[in-house]
Protein backbone atom coordinates (compact mmCIF):
# COMPACT_ATOMS: atom_id res chain seq x y z
CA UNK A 1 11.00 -79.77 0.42
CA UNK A 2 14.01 -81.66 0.21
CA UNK A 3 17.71 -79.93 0.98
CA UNK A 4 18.83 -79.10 -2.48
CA UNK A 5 15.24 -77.33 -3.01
CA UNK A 6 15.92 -75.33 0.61
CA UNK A 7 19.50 -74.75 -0.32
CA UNK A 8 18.71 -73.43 -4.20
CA UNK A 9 16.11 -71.08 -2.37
CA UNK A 10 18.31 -69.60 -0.30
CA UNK A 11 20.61 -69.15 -2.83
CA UNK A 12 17.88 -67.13 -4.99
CA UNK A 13 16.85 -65.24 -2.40
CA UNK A 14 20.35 -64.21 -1.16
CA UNK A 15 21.27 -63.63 -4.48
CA UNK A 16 17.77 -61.42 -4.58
CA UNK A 17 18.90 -59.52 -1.66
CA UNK A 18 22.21 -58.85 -2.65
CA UNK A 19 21.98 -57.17 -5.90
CA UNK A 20 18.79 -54.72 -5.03
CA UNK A 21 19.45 -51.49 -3.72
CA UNK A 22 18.45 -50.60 -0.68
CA UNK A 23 15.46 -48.90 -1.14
CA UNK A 24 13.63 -45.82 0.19
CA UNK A 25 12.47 -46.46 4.42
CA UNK A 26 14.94 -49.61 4.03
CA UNK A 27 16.45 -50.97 7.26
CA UNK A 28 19.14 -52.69 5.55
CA UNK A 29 22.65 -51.57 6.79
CA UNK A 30 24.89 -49.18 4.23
CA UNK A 31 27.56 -50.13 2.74
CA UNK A 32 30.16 -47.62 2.28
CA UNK A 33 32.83 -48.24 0.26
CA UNK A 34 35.61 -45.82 -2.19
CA UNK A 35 33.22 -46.27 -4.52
CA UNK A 36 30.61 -45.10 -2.74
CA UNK A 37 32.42 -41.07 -3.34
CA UNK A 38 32.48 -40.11 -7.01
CA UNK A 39 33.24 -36.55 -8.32
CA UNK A 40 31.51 -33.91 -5.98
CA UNK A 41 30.02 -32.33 -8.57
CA UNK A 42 28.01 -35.15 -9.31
CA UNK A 43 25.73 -34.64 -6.05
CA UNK A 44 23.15 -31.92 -5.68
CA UNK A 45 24.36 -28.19 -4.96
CA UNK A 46 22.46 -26.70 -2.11
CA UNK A 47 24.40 -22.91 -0.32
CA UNK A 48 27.83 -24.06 -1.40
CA UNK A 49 27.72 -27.40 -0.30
CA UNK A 50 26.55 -30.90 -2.15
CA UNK A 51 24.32 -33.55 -1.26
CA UNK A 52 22.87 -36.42 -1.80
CA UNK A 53 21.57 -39.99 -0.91
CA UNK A 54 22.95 -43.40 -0.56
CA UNK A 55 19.40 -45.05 0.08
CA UNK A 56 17.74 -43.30 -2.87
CA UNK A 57 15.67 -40.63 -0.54
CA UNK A 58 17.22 -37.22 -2.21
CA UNK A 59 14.14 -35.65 -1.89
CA UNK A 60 14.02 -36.37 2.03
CA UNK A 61 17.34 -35.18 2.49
CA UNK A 62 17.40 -31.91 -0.23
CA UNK A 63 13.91 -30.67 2.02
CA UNK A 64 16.30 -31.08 5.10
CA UNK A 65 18.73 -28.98 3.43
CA UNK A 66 16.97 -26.75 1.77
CA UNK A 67 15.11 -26.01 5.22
CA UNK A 68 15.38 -22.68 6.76
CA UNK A 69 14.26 -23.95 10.46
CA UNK A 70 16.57 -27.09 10.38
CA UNK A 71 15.56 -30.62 10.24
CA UNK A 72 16.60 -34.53 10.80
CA UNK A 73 18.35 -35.76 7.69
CA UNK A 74 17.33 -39.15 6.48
CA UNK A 75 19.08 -42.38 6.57
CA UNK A 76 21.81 -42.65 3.64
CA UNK A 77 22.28 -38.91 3.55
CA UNK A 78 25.94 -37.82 1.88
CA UNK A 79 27.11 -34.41 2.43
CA UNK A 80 30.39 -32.57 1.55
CA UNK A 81 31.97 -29.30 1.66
CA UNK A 82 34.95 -30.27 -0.07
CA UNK A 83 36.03 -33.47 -1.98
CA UNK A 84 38.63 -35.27 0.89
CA UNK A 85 35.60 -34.95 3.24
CA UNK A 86 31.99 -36.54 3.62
CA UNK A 87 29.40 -37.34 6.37
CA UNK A 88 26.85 -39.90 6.02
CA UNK A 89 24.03 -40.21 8.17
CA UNK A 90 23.91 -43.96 8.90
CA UNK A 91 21.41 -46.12 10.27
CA UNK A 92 18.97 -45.34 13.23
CA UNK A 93 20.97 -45.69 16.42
CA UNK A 94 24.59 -46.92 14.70
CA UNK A 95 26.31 -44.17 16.82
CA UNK A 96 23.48 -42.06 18.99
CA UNK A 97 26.70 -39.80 20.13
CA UNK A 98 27.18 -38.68 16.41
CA UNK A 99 23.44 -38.55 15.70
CA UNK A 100 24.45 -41.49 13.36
CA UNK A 101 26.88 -39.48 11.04
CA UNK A 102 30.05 -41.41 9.97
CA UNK A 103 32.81 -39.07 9.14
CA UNK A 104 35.38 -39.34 6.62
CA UNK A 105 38.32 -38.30 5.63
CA UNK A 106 39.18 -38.77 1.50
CA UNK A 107 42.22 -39.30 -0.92
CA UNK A 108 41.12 -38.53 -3.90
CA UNK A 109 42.88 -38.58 -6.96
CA UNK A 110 41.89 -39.35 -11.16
CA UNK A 111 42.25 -42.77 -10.39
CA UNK A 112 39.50 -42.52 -7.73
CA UNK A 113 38.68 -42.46 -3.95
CA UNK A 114 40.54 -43.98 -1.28
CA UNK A 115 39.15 -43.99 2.26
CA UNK A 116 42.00 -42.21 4.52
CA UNK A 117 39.67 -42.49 7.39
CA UNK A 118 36.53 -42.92 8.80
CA UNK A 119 34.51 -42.89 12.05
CA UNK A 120 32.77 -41.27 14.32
CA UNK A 121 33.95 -39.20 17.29
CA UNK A 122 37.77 -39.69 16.73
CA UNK A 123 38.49 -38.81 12.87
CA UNK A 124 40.80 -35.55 12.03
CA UNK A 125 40.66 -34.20 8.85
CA UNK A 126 43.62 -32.96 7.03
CA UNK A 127 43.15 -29.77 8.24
CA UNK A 128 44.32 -30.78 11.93
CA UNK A 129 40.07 -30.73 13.17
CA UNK A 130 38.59 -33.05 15.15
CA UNK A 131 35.23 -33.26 12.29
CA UNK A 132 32.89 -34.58 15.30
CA UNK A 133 34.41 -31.72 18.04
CA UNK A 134 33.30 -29.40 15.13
CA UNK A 135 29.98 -30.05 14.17
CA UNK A 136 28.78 -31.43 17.63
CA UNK A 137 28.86 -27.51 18.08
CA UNK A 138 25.92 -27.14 15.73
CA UNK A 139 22.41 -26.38 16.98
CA UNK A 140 20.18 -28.99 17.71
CA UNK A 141 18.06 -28.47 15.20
CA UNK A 142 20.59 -28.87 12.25
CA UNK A 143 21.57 -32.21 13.12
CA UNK A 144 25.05 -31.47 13.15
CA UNK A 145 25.21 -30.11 10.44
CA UNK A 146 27.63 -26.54 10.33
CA UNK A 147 26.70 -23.22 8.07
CA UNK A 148 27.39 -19.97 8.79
CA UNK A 149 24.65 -19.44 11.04
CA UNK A 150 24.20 -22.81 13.16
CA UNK A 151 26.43 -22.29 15.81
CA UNK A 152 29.60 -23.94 14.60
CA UNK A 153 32.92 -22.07 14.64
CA UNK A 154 34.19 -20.87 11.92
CA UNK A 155 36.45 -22.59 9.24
CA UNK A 156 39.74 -21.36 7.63
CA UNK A 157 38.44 -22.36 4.21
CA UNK A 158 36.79 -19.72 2.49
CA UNK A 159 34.38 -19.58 0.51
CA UNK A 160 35.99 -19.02 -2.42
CA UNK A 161 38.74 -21.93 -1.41
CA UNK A 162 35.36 -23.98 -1.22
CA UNK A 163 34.27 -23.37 -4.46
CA UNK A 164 37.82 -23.69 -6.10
CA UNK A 165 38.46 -27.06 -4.70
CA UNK A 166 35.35 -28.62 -5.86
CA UNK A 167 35.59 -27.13 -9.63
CA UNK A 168 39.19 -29.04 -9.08
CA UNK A 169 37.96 -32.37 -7.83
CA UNK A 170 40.37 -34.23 -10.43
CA UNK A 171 37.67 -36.82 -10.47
CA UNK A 172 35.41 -34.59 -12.00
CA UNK A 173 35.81 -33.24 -15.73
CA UNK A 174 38.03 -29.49 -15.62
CA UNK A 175 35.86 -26.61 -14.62
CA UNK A 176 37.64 -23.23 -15.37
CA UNK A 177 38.17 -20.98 -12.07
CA UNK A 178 37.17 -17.44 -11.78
CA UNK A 179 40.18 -15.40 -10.81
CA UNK A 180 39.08 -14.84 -7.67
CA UNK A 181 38.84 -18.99 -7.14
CA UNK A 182 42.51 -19.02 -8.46
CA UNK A 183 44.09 -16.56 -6.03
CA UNK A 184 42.06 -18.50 -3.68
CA UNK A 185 43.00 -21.67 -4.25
CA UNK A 186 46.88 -20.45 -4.30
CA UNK A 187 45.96 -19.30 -0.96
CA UNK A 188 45.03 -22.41 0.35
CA UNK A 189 47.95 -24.42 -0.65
CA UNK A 190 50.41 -21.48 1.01
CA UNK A 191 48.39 -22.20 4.30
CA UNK A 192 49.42 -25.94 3.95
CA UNK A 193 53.17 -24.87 2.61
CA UNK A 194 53.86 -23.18 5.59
């Protein structure tokens, strides 16, 4: 094989590599990117939450979540509460600390996503919380993941706040508010006005 036939090879197969997706079981590393965070609403709704899957595996992860007794979310595994925030549960021993969640913290806006921050045990959402001191408090079997009912402390946004913020993700299309999402979401903005 002579050196242009190894070096157009290489090329293919690089070229091969980099436009597949990563594919379900893959080991190849995430990349995360703005992009990567579209309009919440976009994911799958499971209790008041949305989820979803970077590596293609939603059915792995929406078992997880769906799970009464708990479970080990997959590789590539996208969760949010709200729209500024996200975990994603990264590769197999990229932070054993975090169980391999990366945290982050979003700016989003019509235009898009912009990554504000991102890590693992030392990003603070805008809130003021530590998101790692928070959902390390989470039972064992949730994978660090916080509900009601899994041993996290509780969160000053209600559920109602929840639900109002999402429906007002401005990357999303409008979603009328209930009134009781309105007064709500008026409610959370005095707590930041304050």
């Amino acid at each position: 094989m002579t050196i242009i036939s190894k070096i157009l090879t290489t090329a293919a197969l690089m070229t091969t590599f980099t436009i597949m997706p990563a594919s379900i079981g893959s080991t190849e590393e995430l990349t995360i990117t703005p992009d990567t965070f579209s309009c919440i609403s976009e994911l799958t709704p499971v209790r008041g939450f949305f989820i979803g899957n970077l590596k293609g595996n939603l059915d792995a992860t929406l078992a997880v979540a769906k799970s009464e007794t708990g479970g080990k979310y997959p590789e590539g595994s996208i969760i949010q509460l709200i729209p500024t925030e996200a975990m994603v549960k990264r590769e197999a021993g990229f932070n054993t600390k975090t169980n391999d969640w990366e945290f982050f913290e979003l700016t989003v806006s019509k235009q898009g996503t912009e990554i504000h921050r991102r890590g693992f045990e030392d990003v603070v959402n805008r809130f003021g919380g530590n998101c790692f001191e928070c959902h390390e408090r989470a039972e064992e079997q949730w994978d660090m993941v916080c509900e009601m009912e899994h041993g996290c402390d509780p969160i000053s946004v209600s559920r109602a706040m929840s639900r109002a913020l999402q429906k007002t993700d401005p990357r999303c299309a409008s979603t009328k508010l209930t009134e009781e999402e309105a007064e709500a979401l008026q409610d959370f903005k005095d707590m930041f006005d304050n």
